[in-house]
N, C-alpha and C. Protein backbone atom coordinates (compact mmCIF):
# COMPACT_ATOMS: atom_id res chain seq x y z
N UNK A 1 255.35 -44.78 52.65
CA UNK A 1 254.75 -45.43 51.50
C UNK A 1 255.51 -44.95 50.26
N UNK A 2 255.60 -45.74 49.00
CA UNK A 2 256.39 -45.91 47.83
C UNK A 2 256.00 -44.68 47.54
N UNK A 3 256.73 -43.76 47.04
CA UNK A 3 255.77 -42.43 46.33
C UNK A 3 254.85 -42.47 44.97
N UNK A 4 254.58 -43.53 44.18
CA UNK A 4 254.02 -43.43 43.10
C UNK A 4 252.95 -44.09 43.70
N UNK A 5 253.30 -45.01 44.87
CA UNK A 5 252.25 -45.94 45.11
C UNK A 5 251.10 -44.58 46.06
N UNK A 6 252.24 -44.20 47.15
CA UNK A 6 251.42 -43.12 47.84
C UNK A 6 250.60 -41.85 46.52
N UNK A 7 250.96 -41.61 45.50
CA UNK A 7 249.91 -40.60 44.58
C UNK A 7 248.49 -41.28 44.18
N UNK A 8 248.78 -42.31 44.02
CA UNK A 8 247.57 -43.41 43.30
C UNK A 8 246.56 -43.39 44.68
N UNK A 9 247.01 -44.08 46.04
CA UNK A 9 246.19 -43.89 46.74
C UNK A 9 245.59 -42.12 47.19
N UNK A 10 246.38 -41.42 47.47
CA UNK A 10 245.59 -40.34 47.45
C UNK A 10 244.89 -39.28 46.57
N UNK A 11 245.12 -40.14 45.05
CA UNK A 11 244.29 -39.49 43.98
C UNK A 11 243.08 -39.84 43.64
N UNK A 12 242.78 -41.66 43.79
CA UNK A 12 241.89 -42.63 43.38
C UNK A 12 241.59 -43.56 44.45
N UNK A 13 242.69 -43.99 45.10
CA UNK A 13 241.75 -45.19 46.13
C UNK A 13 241.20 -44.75 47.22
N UNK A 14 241.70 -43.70 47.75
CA UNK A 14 241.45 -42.85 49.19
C UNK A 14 240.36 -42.49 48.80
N UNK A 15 240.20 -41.62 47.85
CA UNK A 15 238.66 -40.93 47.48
C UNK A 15 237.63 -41.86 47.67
N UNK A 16 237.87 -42.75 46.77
CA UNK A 16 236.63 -44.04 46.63
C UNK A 16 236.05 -44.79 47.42
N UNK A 17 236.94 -44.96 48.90
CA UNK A 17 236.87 -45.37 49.93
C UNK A 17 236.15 -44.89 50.79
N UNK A 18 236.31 -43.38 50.83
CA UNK A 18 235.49 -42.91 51.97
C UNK A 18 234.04 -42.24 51.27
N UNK A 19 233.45 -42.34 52.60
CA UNK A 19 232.35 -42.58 52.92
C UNK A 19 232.06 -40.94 52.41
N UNK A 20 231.30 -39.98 51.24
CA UNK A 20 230.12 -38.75 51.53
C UNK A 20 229.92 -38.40 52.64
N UNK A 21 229.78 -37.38 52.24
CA UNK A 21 228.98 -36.48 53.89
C UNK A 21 227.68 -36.85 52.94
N UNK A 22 226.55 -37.01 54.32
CA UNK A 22 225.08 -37.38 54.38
C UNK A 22 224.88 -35.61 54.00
N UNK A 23 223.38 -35.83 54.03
CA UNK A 23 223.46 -34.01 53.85
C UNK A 23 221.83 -33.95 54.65
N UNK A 24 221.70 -33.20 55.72
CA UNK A 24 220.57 -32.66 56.28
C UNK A 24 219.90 -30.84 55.83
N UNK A 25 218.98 -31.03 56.39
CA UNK A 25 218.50 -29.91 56.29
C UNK A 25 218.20 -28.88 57.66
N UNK A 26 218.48 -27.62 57.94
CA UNK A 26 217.93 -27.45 59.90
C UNK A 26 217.16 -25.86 59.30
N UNK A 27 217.06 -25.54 60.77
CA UNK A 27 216.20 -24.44 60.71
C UNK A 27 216.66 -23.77 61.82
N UNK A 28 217.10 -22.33 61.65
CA UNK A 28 217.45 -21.58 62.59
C UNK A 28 216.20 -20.96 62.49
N UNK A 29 215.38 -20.88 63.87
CA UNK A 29 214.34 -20.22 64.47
C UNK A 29 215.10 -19.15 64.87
N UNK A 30 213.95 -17.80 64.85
CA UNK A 30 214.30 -16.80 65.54
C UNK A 30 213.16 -15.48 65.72
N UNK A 31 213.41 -15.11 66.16
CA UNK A 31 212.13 -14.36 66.81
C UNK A 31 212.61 -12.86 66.98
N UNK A 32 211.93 -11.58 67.39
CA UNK A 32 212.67 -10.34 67.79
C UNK A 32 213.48 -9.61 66.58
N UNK A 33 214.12 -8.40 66.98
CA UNK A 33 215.16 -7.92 66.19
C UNK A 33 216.00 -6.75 67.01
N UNK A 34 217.38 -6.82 66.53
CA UNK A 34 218.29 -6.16 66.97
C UNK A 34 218.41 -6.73 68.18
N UNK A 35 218.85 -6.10 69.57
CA UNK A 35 219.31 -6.26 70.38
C UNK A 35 218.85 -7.99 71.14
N UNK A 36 217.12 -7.51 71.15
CA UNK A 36 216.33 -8.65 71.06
C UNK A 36 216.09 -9.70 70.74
N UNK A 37 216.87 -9.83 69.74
CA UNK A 37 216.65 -10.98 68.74
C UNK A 37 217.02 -12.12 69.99
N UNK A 38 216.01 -13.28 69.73
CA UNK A 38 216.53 -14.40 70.20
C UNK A 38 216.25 -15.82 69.51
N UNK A 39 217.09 -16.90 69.60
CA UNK A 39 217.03 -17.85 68.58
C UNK A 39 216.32 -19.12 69.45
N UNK A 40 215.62 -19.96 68.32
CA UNK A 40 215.08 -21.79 69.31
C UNK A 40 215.95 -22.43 69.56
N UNK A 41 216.28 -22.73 70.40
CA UNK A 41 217.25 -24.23 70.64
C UNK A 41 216.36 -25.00 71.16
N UNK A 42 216.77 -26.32 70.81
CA UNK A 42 215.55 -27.73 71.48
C UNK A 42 216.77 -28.88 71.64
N UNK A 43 216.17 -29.71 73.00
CA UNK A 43 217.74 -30.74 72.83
C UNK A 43 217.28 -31.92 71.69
N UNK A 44 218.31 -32.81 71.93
CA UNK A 44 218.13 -33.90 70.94
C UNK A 44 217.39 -35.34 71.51
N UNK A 45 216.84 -36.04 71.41
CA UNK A 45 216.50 -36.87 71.62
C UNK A 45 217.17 -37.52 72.42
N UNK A 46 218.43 -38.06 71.40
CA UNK A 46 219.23 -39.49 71.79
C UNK A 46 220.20 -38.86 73.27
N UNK A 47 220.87 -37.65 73.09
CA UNK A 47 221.86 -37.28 73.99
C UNK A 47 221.42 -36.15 74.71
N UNK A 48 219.76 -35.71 74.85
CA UNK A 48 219.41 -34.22 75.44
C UNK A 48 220.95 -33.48 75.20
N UNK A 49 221.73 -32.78 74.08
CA UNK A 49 222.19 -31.64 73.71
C UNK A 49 221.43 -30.70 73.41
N UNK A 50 222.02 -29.25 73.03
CA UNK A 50 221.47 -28.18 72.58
C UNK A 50 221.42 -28.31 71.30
N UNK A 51 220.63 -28.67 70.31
CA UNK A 51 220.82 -28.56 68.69
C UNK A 51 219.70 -27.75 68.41
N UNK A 52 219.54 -27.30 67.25
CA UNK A 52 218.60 -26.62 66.02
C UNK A 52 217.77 -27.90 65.36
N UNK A 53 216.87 -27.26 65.10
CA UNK A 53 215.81 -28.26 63.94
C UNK A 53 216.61 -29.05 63.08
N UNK A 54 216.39 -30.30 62.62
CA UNK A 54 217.40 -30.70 61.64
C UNK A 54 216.29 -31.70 61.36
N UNK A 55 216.89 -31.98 59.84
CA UNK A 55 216.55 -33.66 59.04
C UNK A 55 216.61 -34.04 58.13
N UNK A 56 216.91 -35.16 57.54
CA UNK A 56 217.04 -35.54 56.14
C UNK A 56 216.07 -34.99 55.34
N UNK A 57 216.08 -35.08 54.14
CA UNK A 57 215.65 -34.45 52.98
C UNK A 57 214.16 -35.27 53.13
N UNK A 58 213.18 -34.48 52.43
CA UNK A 58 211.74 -35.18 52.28
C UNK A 58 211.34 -34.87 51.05
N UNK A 59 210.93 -35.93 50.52
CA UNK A 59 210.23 -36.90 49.13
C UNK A 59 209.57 -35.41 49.08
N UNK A 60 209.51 -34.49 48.20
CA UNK A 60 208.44 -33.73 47.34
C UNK A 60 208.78 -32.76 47.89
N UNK A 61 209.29 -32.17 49.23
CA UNK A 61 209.65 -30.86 49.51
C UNK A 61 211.14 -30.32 48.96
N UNK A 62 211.09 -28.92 49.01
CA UNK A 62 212.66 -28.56 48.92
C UNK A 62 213.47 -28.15 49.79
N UNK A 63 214.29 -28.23 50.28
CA UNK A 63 215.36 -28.32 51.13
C UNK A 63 214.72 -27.23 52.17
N UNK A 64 214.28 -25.83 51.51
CA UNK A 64 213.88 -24.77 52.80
C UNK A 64 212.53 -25.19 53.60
N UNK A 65 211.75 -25.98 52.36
CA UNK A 65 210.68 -26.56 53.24
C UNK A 65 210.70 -27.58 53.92
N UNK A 66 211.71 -28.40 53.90
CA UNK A 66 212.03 -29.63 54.71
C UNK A 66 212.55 -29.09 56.23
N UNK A 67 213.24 -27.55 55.72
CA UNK A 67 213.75 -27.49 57.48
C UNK A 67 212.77 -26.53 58.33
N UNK A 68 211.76 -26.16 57.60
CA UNK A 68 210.29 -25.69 57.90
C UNK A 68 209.24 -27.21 58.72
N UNK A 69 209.69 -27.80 57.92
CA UNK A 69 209.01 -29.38 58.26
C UNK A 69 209.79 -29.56 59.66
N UNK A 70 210.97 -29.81 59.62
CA UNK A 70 211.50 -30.02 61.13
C UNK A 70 211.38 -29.18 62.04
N UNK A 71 211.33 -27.78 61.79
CA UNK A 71 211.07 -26.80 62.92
C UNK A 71 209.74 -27.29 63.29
N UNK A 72 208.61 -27.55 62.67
CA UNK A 72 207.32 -27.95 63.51
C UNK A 72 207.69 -29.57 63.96
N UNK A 73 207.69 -30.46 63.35
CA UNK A 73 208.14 -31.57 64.45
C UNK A 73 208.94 -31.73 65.51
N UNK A 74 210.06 -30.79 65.53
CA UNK A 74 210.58 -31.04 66.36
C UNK A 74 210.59 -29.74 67.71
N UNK A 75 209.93 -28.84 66.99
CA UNK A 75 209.99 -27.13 67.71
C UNK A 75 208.49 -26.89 67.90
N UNK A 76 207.30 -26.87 67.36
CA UNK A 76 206.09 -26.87 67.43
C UNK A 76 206.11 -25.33 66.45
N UNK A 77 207.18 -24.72 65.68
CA UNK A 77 207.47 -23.36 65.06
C UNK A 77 206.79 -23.34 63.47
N UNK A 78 205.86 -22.38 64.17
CA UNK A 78 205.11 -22.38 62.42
C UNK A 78 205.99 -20.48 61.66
N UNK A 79 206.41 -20.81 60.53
CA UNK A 79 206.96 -19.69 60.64
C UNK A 79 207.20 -19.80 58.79
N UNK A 80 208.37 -18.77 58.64
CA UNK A 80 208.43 -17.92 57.35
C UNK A 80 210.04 -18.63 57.28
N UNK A 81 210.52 -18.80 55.98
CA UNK A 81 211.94 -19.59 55.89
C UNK A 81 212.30 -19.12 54.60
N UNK A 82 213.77 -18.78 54.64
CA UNK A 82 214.34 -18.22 53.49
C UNK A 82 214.50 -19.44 52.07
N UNK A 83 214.61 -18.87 51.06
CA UNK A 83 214.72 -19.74 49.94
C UNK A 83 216.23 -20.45 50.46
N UNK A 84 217.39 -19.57 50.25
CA UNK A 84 218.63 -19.89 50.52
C UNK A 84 219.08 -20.06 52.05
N UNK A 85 220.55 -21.23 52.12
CA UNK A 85 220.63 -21.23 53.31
C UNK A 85 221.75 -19.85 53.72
N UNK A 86 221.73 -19.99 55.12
CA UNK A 86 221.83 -18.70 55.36
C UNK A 86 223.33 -19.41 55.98
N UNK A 87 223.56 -20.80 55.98
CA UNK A 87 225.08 -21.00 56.36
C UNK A 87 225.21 -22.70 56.26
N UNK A 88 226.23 -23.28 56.38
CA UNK A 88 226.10 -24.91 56.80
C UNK A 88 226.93 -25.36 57.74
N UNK A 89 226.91 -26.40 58.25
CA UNK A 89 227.63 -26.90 59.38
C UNK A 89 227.68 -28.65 59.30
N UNK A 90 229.47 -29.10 59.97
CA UNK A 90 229.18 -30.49 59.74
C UNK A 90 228.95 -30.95 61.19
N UNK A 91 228.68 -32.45 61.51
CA UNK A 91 228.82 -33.19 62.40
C UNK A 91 229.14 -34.52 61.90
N UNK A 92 229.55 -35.37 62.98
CA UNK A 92 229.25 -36.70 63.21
C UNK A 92 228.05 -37.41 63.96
N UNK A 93 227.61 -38.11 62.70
CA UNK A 93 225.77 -38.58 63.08
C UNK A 93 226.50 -40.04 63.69
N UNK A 94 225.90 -40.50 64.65
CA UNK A 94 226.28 -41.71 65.04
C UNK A 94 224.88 -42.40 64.58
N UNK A 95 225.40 -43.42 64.11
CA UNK A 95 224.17 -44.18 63.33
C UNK A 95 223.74 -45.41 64.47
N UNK A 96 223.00 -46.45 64.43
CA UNK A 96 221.89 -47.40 65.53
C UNK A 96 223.48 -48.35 65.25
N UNK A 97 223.86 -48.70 64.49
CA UNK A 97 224.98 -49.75 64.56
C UNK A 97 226.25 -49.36 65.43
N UNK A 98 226.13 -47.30 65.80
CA UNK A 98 227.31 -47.28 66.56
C UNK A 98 228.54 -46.61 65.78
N UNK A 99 228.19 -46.54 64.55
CA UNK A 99 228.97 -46.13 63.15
C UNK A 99 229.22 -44.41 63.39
N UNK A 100 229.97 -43.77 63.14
CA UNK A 100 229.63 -42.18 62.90
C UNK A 100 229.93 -42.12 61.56
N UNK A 101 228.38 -41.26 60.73
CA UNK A 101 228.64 -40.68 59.76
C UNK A 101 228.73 -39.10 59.54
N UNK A 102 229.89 -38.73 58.50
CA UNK A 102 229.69 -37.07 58.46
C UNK A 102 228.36 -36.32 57.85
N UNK A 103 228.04 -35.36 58.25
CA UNK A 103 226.59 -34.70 57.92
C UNK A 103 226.97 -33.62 57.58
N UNK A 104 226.86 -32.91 56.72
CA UNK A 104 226.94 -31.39 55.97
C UNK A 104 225.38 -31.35 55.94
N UNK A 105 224.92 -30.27 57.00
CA UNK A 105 223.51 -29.42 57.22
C UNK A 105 223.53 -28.09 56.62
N UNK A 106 222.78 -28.05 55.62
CA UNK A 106 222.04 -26.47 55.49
C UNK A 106 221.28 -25.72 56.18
N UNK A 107 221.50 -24.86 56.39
CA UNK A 107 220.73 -23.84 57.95
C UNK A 107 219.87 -23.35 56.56
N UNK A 108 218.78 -22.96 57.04
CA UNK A 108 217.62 -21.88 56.50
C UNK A 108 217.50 -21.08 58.02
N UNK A 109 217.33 -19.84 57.61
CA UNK A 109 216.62 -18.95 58.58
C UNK A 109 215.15 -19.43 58.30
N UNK A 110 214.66 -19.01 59.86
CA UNK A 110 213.52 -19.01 59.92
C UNK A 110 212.69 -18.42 60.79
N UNK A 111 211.70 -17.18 60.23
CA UNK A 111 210.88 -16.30 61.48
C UNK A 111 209.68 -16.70 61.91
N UNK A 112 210.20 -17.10 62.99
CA UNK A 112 209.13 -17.98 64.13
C UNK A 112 207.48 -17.28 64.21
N UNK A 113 206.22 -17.07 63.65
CA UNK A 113 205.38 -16.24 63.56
C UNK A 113 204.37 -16.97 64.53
N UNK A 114 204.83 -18.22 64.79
CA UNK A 114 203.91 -19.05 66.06
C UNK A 114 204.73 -19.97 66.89
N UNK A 115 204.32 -20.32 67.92
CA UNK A 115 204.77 -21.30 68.72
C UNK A 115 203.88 -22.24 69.01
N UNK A 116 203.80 -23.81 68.33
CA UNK A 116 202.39 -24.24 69.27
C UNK A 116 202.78 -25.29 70.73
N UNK A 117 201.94 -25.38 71.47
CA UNK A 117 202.07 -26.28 72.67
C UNK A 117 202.26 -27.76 72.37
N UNK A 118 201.44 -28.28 71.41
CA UNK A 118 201.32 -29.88 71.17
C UNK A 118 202.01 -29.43 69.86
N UNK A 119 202.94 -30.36 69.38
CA UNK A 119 203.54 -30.55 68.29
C UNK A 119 203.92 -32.25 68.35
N UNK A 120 204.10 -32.81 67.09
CA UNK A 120 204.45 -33.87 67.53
C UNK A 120 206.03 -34.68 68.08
N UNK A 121 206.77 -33.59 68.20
CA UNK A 121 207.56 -34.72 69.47
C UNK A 121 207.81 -33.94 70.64
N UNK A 122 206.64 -32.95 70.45
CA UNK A 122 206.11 -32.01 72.15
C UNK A 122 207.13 -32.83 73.45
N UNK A 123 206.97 -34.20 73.62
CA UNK A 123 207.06 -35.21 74.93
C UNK A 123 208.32 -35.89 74.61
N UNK A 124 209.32 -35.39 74.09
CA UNK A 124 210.32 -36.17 74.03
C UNK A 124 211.49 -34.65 73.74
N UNK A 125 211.53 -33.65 73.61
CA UNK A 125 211.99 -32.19 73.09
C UNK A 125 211.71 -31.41 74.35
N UNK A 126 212.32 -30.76 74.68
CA UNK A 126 212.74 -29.39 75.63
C UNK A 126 212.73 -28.39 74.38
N UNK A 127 212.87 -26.98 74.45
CA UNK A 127 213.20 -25.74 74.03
C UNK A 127 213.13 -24.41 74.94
N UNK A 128 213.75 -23.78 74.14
CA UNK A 128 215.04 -22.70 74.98
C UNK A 128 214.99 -21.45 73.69
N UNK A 129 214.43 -20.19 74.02
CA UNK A 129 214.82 -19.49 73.60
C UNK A 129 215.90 -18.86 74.48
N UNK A 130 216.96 -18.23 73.19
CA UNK A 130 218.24 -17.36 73.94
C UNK A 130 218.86 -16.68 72.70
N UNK A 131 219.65 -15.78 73.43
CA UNK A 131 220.56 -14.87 72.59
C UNK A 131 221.51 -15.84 71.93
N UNK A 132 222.31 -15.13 70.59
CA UNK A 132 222.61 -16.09 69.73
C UNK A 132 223.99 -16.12 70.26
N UNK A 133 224.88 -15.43 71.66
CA UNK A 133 225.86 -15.61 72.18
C UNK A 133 225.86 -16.87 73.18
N UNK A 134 224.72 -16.88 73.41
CA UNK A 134 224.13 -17.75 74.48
C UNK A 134 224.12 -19.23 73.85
N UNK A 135 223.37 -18.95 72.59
CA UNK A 135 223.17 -20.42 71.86
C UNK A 135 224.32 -21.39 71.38
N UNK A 136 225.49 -19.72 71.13
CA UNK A 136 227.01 -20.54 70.54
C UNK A 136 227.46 -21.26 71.90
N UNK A 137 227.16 -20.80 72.93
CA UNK A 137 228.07 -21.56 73.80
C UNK A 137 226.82 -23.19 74.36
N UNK A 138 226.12 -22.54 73.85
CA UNK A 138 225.13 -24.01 74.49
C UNK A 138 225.01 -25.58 73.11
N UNK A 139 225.84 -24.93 71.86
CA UNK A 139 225.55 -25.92 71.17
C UNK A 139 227.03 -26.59 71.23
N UNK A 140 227.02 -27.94 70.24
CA UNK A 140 228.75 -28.49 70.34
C UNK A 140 229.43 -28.29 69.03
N UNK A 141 229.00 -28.20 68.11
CA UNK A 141 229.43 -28.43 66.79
C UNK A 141 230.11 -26.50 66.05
N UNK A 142 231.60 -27.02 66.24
CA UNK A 142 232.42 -25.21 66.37
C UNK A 142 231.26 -24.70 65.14
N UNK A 143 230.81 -24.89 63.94
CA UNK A 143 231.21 -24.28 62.53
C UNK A 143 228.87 -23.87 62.93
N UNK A 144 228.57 -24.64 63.84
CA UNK A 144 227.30 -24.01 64.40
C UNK A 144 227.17 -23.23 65.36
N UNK A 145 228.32 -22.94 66.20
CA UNK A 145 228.97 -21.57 67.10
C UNK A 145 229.27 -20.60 66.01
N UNK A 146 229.87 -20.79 64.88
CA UNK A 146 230.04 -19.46 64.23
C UNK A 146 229.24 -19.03 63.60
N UNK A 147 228.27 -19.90 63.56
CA UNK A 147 227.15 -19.23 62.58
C UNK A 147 225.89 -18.33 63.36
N UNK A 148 226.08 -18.67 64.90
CA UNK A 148 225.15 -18.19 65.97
C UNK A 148 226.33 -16.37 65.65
N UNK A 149 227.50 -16.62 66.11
CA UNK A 149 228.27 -15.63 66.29
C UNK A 149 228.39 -14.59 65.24
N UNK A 150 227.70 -15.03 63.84
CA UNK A 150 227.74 -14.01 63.02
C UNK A 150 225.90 -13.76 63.18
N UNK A 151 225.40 -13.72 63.55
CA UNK A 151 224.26 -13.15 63.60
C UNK A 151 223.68 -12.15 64.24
């Protein structure tokens, strides 16, 4: 490509073109300490994987309470969650049309102080407590392996 033409596109048209990262919110559950410590994993719906609590942002909450909100819908985890996140991670969300969009997630810690039996997507969710060596190798997304691995 022309070189003045190639600066213009990668200063102004390239930018404009692509698509934001979406931005979620998750919740690293965790329970124990030191050696003990062990973290929630629950699979996903659409592909039974290993993921963490996650979800878009909610009307009136703030970001740590939104991934407080997903740990009980999707974990049955009533618990304690840091103001700040404690790391982030991207993926590709595949959207109902088949589309993948990028997602930049904020992790909140979060200390699991209950577990309940019925939650509401109890019947559609598995969960798995495990060590956070355990969890890096059970999830897919590298930059959510390193965040198990620094813990």
């Amino acid at each position: 490509m022309y070189a003045p033409l190639r600066s213009v596109w990668d200063s102004v048209l390239g930018p404009l073109l692509q698509r934001p990262k979406r931005l979620q919110m998750a919740a690293l559950c965790h329970r124990g300490e030191g050696e003990d410590k062990e973290y929630l994993l629950v699979t996903s719906r659409d592909t039974g994987r290993w993921v963490i609590p996650k979800g878009w942002p909610i009307r009136g909450l703030l970001s740590d309470e939104t991934a407080l909100q997903e740990a009980w819908e999707e974990a049955g985890v009533k618990g304690e969650t840091t103001p700040e996140p404690v790391g982030t991670y991207t993926y590709q969300k595949r959207q109902a049309d088949g589309l993948e969009v990028p997602v930049e997630t904020l992790v909140y810690s979060v200390a699991v102080k209950d577990l309940a039996e019925d939650f509401p997507e109890a019947h559609e969710r598995k969960r798995r407590w495990v060590a956070a060596d355990t969890a890096a190798e059970m999830v897919n997304e590298a930059e959510l392996k390193s965040l198990f691995l620094r813990q």
